[in-house]
C-alpha atoms as a PDB file:
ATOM      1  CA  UNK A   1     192.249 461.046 133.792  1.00  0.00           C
ATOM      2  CA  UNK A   2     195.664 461.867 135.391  1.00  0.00           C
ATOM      3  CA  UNK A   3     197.231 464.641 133.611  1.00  0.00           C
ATOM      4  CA  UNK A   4     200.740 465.390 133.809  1.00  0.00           C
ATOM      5  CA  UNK A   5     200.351 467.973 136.457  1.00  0.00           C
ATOM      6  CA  UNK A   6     197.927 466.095 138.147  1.00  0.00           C
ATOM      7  CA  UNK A   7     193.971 465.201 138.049  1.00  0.00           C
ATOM      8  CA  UNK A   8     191.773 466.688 135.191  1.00  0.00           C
ATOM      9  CA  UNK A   9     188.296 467.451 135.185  1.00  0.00           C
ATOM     10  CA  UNK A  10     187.667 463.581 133.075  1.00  0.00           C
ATOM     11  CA  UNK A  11     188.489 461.657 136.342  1.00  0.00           C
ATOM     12  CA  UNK A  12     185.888 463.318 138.035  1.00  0.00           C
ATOM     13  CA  UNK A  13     181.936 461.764 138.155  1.00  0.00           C
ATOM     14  CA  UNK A  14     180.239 463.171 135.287  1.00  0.00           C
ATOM     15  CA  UNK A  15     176.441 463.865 134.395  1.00  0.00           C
ATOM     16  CA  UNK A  16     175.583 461.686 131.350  1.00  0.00           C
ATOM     17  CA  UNK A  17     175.337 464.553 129.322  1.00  0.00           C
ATOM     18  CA  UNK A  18     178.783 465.825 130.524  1.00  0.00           C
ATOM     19  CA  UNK A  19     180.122 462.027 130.077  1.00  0.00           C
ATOM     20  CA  UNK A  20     178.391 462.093 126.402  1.00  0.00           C
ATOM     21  CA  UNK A  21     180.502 465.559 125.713  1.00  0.00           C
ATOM     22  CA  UNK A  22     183.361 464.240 127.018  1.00  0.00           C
ATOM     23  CA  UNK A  23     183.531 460.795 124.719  1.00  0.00           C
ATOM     24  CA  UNK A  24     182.036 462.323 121.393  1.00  0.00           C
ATOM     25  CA  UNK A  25     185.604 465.011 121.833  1.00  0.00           C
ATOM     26  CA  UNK A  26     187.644 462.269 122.286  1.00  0.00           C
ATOM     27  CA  UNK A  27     186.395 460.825 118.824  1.00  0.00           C
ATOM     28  CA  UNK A  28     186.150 463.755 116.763  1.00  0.00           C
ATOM     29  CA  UNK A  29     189.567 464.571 118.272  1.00  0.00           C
ATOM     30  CA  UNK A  30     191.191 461.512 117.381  1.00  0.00           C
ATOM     31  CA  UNK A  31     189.710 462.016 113.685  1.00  0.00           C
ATOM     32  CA  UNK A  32     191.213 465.603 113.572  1.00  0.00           C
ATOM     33  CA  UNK A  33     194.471 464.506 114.675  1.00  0.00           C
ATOM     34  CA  UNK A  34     194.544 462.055 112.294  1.00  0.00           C
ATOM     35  CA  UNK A  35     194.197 464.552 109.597  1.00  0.00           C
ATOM     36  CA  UNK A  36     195.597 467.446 110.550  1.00  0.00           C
ATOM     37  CA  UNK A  37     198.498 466.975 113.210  1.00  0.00           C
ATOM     38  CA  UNK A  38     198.185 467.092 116.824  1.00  0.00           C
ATOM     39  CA  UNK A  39     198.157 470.735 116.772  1.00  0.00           C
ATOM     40  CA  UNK A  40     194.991 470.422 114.866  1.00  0.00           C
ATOM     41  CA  UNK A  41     192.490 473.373 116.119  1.00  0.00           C
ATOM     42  CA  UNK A  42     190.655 473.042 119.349  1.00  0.00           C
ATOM     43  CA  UNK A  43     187.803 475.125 117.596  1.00  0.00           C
ATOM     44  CA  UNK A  44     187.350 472.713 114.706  1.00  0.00           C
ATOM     45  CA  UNK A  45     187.108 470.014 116.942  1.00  0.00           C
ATOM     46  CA  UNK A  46     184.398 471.634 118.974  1.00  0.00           C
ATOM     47  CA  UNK A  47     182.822 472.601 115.933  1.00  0.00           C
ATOM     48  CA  UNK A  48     182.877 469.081 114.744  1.00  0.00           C
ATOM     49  CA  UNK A  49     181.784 467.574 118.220  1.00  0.00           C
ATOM     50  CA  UNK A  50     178.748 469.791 118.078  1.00  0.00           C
ATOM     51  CA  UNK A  51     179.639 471.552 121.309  1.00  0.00           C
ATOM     52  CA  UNK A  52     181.326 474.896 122.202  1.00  0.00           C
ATOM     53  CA  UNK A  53     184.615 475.445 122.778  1.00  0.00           C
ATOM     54  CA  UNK A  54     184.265 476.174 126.303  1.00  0.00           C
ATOM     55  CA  UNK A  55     182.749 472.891 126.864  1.00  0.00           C
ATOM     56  CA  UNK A  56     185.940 471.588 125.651  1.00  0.00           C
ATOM     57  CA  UNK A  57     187.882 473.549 127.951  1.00  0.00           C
ATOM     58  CA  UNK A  58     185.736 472.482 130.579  1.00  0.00           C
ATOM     59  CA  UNK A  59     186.928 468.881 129.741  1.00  0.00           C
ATOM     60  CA  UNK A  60     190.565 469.454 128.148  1.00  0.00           C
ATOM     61  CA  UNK A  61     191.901 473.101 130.173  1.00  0.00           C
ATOM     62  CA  UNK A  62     194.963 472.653 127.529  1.00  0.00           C
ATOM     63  CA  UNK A  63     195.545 471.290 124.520  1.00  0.00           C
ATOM     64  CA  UNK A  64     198.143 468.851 126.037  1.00  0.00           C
ATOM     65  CA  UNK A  65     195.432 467.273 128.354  1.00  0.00           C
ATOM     66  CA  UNK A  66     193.041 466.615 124.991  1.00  0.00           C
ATOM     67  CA  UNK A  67     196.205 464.966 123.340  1.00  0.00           C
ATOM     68  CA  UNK A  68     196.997 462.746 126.360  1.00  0.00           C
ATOM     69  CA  UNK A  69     193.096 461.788 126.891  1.00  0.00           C
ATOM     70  CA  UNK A  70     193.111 460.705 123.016  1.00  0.00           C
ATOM     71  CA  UNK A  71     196.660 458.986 123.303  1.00  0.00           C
ATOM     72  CA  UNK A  72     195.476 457.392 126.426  1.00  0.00           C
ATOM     73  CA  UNK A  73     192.427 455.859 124.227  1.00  0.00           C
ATOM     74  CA  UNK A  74     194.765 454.184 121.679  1.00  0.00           C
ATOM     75  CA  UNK A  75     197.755 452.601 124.524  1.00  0.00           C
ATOM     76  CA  UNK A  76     194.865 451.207 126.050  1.00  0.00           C
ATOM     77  CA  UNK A  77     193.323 449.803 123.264  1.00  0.00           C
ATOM     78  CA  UNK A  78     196.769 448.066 122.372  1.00  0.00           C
ATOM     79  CA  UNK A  79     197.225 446.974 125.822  1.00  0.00           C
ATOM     80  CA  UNK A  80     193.527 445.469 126.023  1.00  0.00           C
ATOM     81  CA  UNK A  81     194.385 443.846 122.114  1.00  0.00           C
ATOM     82  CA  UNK A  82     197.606 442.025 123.421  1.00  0.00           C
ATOM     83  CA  UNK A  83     195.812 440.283 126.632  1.00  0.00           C
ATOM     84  CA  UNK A  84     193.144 439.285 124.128  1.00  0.00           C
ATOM     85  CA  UNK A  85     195.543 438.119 121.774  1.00  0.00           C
ATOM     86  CA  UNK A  86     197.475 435.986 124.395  1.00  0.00           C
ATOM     87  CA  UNK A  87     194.919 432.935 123.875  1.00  0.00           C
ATOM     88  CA  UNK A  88     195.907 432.705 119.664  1.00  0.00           C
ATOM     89  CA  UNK A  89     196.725 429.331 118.989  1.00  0.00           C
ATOM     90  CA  UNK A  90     200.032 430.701 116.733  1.00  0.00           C
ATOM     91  CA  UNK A  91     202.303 433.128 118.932  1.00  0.00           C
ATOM     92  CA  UNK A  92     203.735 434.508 115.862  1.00  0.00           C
ATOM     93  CA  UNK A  93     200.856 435.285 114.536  1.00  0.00           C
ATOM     94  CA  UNK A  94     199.351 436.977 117.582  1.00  0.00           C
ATOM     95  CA  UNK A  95     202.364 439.139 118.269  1.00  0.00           C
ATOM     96  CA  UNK A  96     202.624 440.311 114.613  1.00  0.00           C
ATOM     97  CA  UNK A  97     199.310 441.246 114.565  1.00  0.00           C
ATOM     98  CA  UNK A  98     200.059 443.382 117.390  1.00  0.00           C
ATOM     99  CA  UNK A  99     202.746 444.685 116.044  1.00  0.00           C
ATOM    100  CA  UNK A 100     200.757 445.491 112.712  1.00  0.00           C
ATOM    101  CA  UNK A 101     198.064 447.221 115.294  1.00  0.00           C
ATOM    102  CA  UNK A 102     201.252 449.622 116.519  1.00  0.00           C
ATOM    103  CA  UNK A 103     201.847 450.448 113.528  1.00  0.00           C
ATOM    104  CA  UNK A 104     198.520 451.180 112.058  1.00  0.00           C
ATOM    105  CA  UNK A 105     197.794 453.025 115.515  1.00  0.00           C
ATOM    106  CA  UNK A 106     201.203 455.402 115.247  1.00  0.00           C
ATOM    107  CA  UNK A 107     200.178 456.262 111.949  1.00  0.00           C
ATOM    108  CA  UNK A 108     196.580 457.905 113.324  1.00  0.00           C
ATOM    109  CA  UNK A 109     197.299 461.095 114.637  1.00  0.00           C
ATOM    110  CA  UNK A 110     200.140 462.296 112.893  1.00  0.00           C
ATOM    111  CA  UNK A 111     202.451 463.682 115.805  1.00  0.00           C
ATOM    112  CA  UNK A 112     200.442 462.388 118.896  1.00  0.00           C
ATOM    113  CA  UNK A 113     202.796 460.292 120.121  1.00  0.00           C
ATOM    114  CA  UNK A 114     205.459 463.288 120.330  1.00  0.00           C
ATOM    115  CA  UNK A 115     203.201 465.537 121.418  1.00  0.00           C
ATOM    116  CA  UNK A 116     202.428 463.525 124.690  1.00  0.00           C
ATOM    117  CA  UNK A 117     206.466 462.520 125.201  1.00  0.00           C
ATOM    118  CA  UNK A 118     206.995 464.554 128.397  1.00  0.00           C
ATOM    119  CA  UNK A 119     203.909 462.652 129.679  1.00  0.00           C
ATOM    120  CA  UNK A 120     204.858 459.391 128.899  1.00  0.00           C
ATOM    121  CA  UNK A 121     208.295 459.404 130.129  1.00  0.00           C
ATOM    122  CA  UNK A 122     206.962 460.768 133.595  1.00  0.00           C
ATOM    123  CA  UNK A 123     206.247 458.570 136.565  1.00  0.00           C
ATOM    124  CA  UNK A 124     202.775 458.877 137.885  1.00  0.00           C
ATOM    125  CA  UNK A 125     200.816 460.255 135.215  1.00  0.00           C
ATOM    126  CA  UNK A 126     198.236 458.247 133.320  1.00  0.00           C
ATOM    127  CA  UNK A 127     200.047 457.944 130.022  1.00  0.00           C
ATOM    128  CA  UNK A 128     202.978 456.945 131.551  1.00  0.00           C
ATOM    129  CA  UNK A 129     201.189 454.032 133.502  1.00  0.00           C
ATOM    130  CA  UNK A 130     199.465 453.152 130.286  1.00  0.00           C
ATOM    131  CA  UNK A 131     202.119 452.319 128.726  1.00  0.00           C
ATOM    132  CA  UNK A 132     203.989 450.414 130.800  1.00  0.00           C
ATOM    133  CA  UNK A 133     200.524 448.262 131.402  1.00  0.00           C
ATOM    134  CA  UNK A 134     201.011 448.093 127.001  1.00  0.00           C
ATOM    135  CA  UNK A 135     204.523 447.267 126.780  1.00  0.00           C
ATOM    136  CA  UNK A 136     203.664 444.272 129.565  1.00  0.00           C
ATOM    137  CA  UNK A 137     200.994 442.976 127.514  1.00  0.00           C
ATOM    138  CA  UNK A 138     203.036 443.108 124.869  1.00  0.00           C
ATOM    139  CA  UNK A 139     206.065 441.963 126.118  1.00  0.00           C
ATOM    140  CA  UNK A 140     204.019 438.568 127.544  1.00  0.00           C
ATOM    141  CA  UNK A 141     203.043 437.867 123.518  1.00  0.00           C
ATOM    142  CA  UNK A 142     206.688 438.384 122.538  1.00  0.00           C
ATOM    143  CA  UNK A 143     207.899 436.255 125.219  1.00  0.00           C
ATOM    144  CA  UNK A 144     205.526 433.234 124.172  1.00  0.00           C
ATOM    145  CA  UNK A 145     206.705 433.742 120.459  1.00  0.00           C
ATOM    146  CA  UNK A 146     209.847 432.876 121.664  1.00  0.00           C
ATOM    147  CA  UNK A 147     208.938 430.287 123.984  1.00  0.00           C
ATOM    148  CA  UNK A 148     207.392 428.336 121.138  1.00  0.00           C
ATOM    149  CA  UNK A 149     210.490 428.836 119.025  1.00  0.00           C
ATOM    150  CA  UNK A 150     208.957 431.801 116.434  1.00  0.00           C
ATOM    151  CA  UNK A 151     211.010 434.895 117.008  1.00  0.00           C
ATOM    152  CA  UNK A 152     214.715 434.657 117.699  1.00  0.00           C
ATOM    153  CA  UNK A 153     215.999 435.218 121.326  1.00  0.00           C
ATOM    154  CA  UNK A 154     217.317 438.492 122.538  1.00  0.00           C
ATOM    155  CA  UNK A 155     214.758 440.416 120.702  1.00  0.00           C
ATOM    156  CA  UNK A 156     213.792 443.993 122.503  1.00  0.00           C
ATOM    157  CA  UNK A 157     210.578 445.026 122.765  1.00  0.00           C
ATOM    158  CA  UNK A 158     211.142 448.225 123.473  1.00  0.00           C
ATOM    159  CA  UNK A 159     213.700 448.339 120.796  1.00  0.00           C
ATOM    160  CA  UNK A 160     210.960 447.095 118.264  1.00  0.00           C
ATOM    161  CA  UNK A 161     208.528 449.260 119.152  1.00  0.00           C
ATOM    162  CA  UNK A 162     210.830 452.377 118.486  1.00  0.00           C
ATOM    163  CA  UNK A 163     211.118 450.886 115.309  1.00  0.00           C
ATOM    164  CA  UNK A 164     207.518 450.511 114.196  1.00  0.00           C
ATOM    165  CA  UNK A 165     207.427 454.324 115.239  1.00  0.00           C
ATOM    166  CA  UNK A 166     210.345 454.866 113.337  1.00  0.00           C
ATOM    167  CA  UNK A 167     208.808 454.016 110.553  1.00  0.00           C
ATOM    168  CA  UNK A 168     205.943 455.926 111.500  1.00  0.00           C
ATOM    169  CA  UNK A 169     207.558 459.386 112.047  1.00  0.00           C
ATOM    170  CA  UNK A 170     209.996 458.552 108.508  1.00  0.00           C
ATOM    171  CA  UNK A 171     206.352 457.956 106.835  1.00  0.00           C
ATOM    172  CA  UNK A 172     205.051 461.063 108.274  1.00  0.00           C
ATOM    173  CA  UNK A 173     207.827 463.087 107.027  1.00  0.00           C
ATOM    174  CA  UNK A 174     209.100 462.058 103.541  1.00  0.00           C
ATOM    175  CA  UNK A 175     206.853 461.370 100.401  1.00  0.00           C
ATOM    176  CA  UNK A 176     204.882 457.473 100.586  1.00  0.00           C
ATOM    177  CA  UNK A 177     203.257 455.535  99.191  1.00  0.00           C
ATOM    178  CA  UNK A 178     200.203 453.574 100.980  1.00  0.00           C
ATOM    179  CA  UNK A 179     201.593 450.571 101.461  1.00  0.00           C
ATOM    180  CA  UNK A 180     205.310 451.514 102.104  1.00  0.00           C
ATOM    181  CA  UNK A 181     204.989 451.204 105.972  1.00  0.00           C
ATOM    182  CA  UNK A 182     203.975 447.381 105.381  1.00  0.00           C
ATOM    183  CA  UNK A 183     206.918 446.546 103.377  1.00  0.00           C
ATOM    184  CA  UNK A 184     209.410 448.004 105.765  1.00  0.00           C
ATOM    185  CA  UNK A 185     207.663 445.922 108.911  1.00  0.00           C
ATOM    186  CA  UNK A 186     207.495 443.291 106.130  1.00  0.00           C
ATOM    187  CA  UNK A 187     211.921 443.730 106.460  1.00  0.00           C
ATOM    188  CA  UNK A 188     211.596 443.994 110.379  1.00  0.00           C
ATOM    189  CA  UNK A 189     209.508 441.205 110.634  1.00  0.00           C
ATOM    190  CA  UNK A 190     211.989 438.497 108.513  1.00  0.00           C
ATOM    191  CA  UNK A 191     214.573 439.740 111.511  1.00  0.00           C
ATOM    192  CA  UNK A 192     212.748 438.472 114.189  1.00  0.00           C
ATOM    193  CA  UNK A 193     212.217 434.773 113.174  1.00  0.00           C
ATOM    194  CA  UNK A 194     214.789 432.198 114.104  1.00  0.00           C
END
């Protein structure tokens, strides 16, 4: 993996063991973010993973490179879900559900996505690359939406994502109830169709 200063000790071969380590972070990481913040504590993640916290310096030297790694997991995930996706018989359907999957995934993690901002908006580093490669996929599902006369023309996607994750972050932030998110991509959602 591609940090934003430059290769980290993940792109490297590992031992199976080391490769084991490496993968069983990423998941309890992902878990702690998700219910703590991003600045969640390396030590209860190592705790959690079952290894010590130098093994997870060995893998993650900062905190910044464990957030990317995990972020990296999820814009991949959503890239790999929209090429799947791109073979639904409804368009609408398929990009909605992708849509739904943004949201769901912005909501895990409370604060990754801000954490890992500098990253993303740099050329060359992984999370950067990642997602553009999303936003592609995605963009490819929105386009055949409209091609078969679902969502209106002159839709953004990058201006629809930002407001998925606006909801998001205003979710994060103010007092909610479980299903509140929904209904306000419920609103969005009536705005796309023609």
């Amino acid at each position: 993996m591609r940090s934003q200063t430059g290769t980290a000790p993940a792109a490297r071969r590992m031992r199976a063991d080391a490769r084991r380590n490496y993968e069983k972070l990423l998941d309890v990481a992902d878990a702690v973010f998700d219910e703590h913040g991003a600045n969640a504590s390396l030590e209860e993640i190592a705790r959690r993973a079952g290894v010590s916290i130098a093994t997870l310096y060995r893998h993650f030297p900062e905190r910044r490179n464990l957030q990317e790694a995990v972020f990296l997991r999820i814009a991949d995930s959503l890239r790999d879900e929209a090429v799947a996706l791109l073979d639904a018989k409804d368009p609408l359907e398929a990009f909605l559900t992708w849509l739904q999957s943004h949201l769901v995934s912005g909501a895990c993690g409370r604060g990754l996505a801000a954490s890992v901002m500098s990253a993303k908006l740099q050329e060359g580093t992984d999370v950067n690359t990642s997602c553009h490669q999303m936003k592609r996929a995605g963009a490819e599902l929105l386009a055949r939406a409209q091609a078969a006369g679902q969502v209106r023309e002159g839709v953004d996607l990058g201006d629809l994502l930002l407001v998925v994750h606006g909801i998001v972050l205003v979710n994060e932030q103010v007092p909610t109830t479980a299903d509140r998110p929904q209904r306000m991509l419920a609103v969005v959602v009536d705005g796309l169709r023609r």
